[in-house]
Protein backbone atom coordinates (compact mmCIF):
# COMPACT_ATOMS: atom_id res chain seq x y z
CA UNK A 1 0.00 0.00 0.00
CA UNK A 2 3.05 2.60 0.90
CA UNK A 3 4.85 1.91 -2.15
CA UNK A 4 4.69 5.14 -3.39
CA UNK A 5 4.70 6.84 -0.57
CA UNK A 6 8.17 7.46 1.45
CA UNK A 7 9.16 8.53 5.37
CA UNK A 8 9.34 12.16 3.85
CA UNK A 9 5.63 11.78 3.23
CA UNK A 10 4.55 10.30 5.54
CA UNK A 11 6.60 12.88 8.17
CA UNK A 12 4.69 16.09 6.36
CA UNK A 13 1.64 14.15 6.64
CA UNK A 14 2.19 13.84 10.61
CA UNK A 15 3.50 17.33 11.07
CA UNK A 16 -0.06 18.23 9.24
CA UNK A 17 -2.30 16.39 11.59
CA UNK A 18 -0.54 16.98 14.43
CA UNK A 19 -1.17 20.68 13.43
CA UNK A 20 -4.88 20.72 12.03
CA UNK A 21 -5.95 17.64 14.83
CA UNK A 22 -4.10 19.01 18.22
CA UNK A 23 -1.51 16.68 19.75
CA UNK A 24 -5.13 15.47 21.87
CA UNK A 25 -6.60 14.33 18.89
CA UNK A 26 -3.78 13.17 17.26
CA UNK A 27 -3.36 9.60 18.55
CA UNK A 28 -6.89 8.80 18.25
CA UNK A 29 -7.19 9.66 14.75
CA UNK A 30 -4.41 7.45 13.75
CA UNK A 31 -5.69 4.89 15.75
CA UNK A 32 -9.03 5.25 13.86
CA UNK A 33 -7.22 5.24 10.44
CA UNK A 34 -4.96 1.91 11.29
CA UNK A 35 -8.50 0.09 12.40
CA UNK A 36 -10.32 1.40 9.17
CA UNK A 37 -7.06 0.10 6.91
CA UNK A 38 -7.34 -2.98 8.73
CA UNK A 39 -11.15 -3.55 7.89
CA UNK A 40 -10.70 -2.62 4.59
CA UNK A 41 -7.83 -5.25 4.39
CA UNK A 42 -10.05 -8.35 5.38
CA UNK A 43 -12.95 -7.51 3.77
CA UNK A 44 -10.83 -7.62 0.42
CA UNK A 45 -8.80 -10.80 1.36
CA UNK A 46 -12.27 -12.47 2.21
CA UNK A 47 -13.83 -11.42 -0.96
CA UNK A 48 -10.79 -12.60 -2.59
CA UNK A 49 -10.76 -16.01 -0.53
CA UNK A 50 -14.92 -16.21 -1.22
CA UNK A 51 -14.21 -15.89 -4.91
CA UNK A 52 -11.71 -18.51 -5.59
CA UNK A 53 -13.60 -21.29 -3.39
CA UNK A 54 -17.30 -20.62 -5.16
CA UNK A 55 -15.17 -20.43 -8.95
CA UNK A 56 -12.23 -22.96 -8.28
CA UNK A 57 -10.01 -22.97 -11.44
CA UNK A 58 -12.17 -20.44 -13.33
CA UNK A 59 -10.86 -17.66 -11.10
CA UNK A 60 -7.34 -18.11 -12.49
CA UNK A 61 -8.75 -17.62 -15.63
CA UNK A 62 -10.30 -14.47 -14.53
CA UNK A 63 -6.89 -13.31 -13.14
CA UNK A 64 -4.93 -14.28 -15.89
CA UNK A 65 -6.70 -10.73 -18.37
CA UNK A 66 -5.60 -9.06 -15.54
CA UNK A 67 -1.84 -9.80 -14.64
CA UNK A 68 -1.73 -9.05 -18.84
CA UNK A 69 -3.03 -5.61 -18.11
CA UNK A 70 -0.46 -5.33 -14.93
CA UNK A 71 2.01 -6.34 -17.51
CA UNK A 72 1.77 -3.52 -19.60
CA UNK A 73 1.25 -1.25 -17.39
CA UNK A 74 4.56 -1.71 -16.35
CA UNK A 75 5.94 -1.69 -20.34
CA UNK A 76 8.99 -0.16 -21.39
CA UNK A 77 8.68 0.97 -24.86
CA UNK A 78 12.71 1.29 -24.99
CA UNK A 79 13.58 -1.52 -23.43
CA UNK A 80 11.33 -3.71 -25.99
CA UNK A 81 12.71 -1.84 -28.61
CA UNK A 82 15.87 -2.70 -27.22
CA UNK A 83 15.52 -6.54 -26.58
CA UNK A 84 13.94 -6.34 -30.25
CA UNK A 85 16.94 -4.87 -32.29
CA UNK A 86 20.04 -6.51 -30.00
CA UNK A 87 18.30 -9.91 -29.65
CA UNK A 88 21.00 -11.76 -32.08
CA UNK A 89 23.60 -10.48 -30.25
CA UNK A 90 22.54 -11.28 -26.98
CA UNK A 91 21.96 -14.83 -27.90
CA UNK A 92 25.64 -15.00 -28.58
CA UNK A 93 24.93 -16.54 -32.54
CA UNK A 94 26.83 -12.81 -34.11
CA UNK A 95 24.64 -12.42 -36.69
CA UNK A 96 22.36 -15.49 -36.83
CA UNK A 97 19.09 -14.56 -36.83
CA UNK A 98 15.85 -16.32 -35.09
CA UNK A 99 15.51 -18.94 -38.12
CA UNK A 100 18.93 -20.40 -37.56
CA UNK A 101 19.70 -18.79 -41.11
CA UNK A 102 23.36 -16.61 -40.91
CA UNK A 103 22.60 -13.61 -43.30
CA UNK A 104 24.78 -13.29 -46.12
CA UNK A 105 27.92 -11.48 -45.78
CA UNK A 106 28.49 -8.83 -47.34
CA UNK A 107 30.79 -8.48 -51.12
CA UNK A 108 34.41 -7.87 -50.26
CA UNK A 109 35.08 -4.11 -51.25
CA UNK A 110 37.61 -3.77 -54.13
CA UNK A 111 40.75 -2.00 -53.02
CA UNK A 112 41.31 -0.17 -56.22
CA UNK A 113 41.62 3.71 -55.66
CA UNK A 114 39.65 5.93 -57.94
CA UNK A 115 40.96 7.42 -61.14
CA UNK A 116 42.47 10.77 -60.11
CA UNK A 117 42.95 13.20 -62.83
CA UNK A 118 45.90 13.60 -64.32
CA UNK A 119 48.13 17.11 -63.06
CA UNK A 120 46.92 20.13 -63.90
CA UNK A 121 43.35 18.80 -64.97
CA UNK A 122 40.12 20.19 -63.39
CA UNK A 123 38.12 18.01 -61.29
CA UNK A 124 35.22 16.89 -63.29
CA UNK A 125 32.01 19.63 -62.04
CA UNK A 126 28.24 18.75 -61.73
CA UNK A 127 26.15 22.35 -61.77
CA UNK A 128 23.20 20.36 -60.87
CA UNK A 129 24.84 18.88 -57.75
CA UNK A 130 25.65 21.99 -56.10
């Protein structure tokens, strides 16, 4: 339930009672809150409990749409992306891919230089390139 919620919160929130309640009123309130928490508490778990004795294995069913849902909620675009694009390489195969099929490599790159022109020569122009 206090997931979200840290000791800095929870420290304003006491300073704030303790100055709208009275430090009379104070403990009693809180008292009242942890009882009402409480209640709320078993009231769920038996609802929960009731549920899965009346439905047996159909309530795992039910849950199952549900931990999907909790699953995206928590989805990381970037990370999927991620997995997605770097997947190959994590599996340790280089370049394999999914199939079991290795890609084909790549021509080898001729190591002849391009024809300069001779000395004194003008580099060839293109008007419609610049």
């Amino acid at each position: 339930m206090f997931d979200s919620i840290g000791w800095a919160e929870i420290l304003i929130l006491v300073v704030a009672g303790l100055f709208i309640l009275g430090p009379e009123r104070l403990p009693s309130a809180a008292a009242w809150l942890g009882r009402s928490v409480r209640k709320v508490r078993e009231y769920a778990t038996g609802a929960r409990e009731q549920l899965r004795t009346e439905m047996g294995d159909d309530f795992d069913e039910l849950r199952k749409p549900l931990q999907d849902l909790q699953q995206l909620r928590n989805f990381d675009p970037r990370r999927a992306v991620t997995k997605h694009l770097f997947e190959d390489v994590e599996s340790g195969n280089g370049h394999t891919k999914a199939n079991g099929h290795t890609p084909p490599s790549p021509a080898p790159a001729k190591s002849e230089k391009p024809a300069s022109p001779p000395p004194g020569d003008k580099a060839p122009f293109d008007p419609d390139a610049t």
